[in-house]
Protein backbone atom coordinates (compact mmCIF):
# COMPACT_ATOMS: atom_id res chain seq x y z
CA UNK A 1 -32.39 -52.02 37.09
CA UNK A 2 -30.58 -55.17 35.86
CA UNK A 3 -27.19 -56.44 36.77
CA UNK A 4 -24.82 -56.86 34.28
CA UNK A 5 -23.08 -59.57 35.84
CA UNK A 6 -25.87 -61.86 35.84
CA UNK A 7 -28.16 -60.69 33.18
CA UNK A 8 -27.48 -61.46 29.75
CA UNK A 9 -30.10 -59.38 28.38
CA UNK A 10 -28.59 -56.56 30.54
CA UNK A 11 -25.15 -57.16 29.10
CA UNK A 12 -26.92 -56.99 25.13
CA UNK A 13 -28.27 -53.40 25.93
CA UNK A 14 -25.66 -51.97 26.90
CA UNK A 15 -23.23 -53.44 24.31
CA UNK A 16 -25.78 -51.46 21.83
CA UNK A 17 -25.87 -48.60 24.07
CA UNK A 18 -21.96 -48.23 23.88
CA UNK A 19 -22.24 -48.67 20.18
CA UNK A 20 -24.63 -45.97 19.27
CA UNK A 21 -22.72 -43.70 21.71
CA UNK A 22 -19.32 -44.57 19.75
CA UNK A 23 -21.62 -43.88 16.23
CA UNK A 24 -22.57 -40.67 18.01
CA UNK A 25 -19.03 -39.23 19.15
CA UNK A 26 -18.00 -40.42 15.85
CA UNK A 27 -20.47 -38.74 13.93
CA UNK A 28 -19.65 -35.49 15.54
CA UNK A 29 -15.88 -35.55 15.39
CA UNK A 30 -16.72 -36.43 11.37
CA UNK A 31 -18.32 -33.41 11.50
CA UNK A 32 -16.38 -31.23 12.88
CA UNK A 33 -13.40 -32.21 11.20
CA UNK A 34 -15.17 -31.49 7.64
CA UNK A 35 -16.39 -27.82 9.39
CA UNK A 36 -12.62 -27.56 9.83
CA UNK A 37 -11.62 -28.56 6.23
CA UNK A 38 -13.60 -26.32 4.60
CA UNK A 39 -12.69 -23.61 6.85
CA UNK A 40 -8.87 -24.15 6.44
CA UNK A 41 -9.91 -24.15 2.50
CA UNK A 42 -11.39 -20.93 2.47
CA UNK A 43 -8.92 -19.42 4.28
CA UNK A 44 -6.38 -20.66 2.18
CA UNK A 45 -7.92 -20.06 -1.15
CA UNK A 46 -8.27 -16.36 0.48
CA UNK A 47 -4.53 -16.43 0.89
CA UNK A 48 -3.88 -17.78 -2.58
CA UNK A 49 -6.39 -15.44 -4.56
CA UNK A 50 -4.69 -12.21 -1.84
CA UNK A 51 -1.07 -13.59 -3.29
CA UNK A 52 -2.20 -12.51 -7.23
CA UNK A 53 -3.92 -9.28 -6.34
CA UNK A 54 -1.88 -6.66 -7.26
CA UNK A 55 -1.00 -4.54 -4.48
CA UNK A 56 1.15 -1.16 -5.49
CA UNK A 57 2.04 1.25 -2.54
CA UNK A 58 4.64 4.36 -1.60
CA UNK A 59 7.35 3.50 0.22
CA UNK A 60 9.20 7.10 0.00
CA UNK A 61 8.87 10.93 -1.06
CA UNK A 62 12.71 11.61 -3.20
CA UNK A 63 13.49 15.26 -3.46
CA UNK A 64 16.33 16.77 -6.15
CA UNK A 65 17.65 20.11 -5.16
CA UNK A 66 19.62 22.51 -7.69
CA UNK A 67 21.26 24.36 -4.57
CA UNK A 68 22.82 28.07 -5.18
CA UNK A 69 25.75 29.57 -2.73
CA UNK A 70 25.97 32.84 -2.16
CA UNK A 71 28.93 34.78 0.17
CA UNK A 72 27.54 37.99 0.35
CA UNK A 73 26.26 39.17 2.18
CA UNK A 74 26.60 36.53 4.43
CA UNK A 75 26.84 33.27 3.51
CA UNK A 76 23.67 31.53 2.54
CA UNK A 77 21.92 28.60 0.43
CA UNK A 78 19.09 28.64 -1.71
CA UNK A 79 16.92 26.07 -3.93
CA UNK A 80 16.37 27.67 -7.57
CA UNK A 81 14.94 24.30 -8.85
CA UNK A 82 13.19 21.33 -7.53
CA UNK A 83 12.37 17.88 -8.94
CA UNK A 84 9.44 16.04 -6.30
CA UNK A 85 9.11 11.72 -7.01
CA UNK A 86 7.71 9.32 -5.51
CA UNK A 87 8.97 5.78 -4.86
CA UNK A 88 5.98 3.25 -6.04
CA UNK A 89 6.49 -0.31 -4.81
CA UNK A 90 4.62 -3.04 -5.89
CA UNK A 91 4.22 -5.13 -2.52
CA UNK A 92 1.98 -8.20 -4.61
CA UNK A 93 3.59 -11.11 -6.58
CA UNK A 94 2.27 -10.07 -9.62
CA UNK A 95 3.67 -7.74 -12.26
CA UNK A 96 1.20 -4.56 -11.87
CA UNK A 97 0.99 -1.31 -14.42
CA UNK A 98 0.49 1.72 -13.52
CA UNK A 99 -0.93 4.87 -14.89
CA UNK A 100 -0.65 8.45 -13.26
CA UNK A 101 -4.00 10.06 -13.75
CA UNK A 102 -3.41 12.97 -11.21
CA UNK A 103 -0.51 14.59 -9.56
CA UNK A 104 0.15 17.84 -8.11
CA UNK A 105 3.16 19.63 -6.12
CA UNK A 106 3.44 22.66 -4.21
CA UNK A 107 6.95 23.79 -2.34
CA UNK A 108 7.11 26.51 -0.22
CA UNK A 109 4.00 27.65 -1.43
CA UNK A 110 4.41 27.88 -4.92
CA UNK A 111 2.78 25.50 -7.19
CA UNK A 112 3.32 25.03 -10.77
CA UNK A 113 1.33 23.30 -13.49
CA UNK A 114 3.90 23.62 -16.06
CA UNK A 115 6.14 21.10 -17.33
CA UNK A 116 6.28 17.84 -19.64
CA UNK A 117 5.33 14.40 -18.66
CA UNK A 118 8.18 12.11 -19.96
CA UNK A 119 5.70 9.20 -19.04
CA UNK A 120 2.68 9.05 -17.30
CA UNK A 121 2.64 4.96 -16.74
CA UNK A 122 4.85 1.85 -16.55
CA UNK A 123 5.26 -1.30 -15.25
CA UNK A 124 6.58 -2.53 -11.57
CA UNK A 125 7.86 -6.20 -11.26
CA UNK A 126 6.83 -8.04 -8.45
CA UNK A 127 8.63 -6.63 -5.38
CA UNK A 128 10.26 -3.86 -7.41
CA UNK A 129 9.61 -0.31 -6.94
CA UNK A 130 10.29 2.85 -9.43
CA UNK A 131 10.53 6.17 -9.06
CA UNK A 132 7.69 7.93 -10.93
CA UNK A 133 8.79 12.32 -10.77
CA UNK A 134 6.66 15.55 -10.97
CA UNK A 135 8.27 18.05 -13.92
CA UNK A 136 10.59 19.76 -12.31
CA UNK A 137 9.59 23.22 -10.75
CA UNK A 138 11.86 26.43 -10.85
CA UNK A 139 11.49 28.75 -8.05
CA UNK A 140 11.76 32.77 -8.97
CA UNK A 141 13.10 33.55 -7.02
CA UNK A 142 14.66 31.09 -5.50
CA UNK A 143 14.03 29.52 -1.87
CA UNK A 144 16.11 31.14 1.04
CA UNK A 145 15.06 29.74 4.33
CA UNK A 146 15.50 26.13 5.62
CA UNK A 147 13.70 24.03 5.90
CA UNK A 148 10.64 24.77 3.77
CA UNK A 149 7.25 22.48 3.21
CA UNK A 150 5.33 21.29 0.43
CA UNK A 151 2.31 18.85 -0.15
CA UNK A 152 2.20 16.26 -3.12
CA UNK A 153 -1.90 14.97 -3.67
CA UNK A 154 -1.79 12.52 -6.35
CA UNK A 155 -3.74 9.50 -8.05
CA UNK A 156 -2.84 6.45 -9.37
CA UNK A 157 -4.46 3.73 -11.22
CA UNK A 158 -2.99 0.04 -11.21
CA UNK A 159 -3.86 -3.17 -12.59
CA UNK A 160 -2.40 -6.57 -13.33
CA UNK A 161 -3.97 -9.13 -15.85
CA UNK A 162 -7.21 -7.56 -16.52
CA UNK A 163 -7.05 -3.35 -17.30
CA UNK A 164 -10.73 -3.37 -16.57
CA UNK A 165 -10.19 -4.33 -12.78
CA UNK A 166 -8.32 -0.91 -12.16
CA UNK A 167 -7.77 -0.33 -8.84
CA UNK A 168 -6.80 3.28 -7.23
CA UNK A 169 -4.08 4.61 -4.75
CA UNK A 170 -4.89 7.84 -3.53
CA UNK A 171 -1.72 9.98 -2.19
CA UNK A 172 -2.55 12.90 0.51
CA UNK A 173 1.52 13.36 1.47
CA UNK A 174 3.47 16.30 3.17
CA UNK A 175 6.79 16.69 3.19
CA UNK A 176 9.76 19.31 4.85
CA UNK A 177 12.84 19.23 3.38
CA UNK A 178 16.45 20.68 5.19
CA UNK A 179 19.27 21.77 3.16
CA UNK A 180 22.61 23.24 3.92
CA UNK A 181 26.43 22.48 3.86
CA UNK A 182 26.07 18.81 4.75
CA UNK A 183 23.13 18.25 1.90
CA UNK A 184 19.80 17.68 2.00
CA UNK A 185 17.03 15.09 3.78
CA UNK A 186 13.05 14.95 3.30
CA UNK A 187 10.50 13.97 6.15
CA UNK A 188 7.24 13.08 5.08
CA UNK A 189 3.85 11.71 6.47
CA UNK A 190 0.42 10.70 5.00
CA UNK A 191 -2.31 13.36 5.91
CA UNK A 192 -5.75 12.63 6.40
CA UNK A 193 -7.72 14.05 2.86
CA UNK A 194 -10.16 12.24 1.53
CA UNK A 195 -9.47 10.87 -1.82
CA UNK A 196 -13.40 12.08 -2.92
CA UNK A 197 -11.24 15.58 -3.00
CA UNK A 198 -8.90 14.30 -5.49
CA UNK A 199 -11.86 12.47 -7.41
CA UNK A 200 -13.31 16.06 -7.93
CA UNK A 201 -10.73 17.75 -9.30
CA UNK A 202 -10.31 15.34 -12.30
């Protein structure tokens, strides 16, 4: 073992010693940092290509009640006609479009298939929402008891640049709605159906 205070040859080696060590560490950090570059990349050019998706979604279940008094005999409320929408909002930052390709309401267990589209598509600006509404459904008689249920299973197709690249958003909702002297409020949650059931009945 040489001593480095005496040896110049000793001194020599381990000058190049400390030098290939510094190329080493060097060579790792250089590494690492271009492991973290491109990571940081691809996570941003995820977060970039995420921003232009179109992304449409339903924020809220809108109920219209045509609400009939009655005194006798004893004072009561009843809904002879009911309009069902739903609020789509387009959560992306890209103007989407939208095209209804299935949608189907039932209130207190009546369902009807009748009625006129006024429109079955449109477009949503980039965090906008519309209200897209089921015909509206009169109920023969009408609806006595509050509150009273219904279910809403719908389909929607969406797209932004390219109509090819449709995507789909399935909706498996439930809703109870309360009327009386003071108006009327809906409660609704998502319920678990699988959207193959929808699929089918096209």
């Amino acid at each position: 073992m040489c001593n480095p205070s005496v040896d110049v040859n000793c001194l020599a080696a381990l000058a190049t010693f400390l030098s290939a060590m510094t190329s080493v560490i060097a060579a790792i950090i250089t590494a690492w940092m271009a492991i973290e570059t491109r990571r940081m990349a691809i996570a941003t050019n995820r977060s970039v290509n995420l921003q232009y998706q179109p992304m449409l979604g339903i924020r809220s279940v809108i109920a219209e009640l045509s609400i009939q008094s009655s005194k006798a005999p004893q004072e009561s409320q009843s809904v002879s006609l009911i309009n069902i929408g739903l609020e789509l909002h387009n959560a992306g930052h890209v103007e989407l479009t939208y095209f209804m390709k299935y949608m189907r309401v039932s209130f207190a267990n009546r369902t009807s298939d009748d009625g006129e589209w006024i429109s079955r598509s449109g477009m949503i600006l980039p965090g906008s929402s519309t209200f897209f509404y089921h015909p509206s459904i009169i109920l023969d008689p009408p609806v006595e008891e509050s509150p009273a249920r219904g279910k809403i299973q719908a389909l929607f197709e969406y797209y932004s640049d390219e109509p090819d690249q449709r995507r789909r958003l399935p909706a498996n909702l439930e809703y109870t709605i309360v009327w009386g002297s003071n108006g009327s409020r809906v409660n609704w949650i998502f319920i678990d159906v699988p959207s193959q059931e929808i699929s089918n009945s096209l």
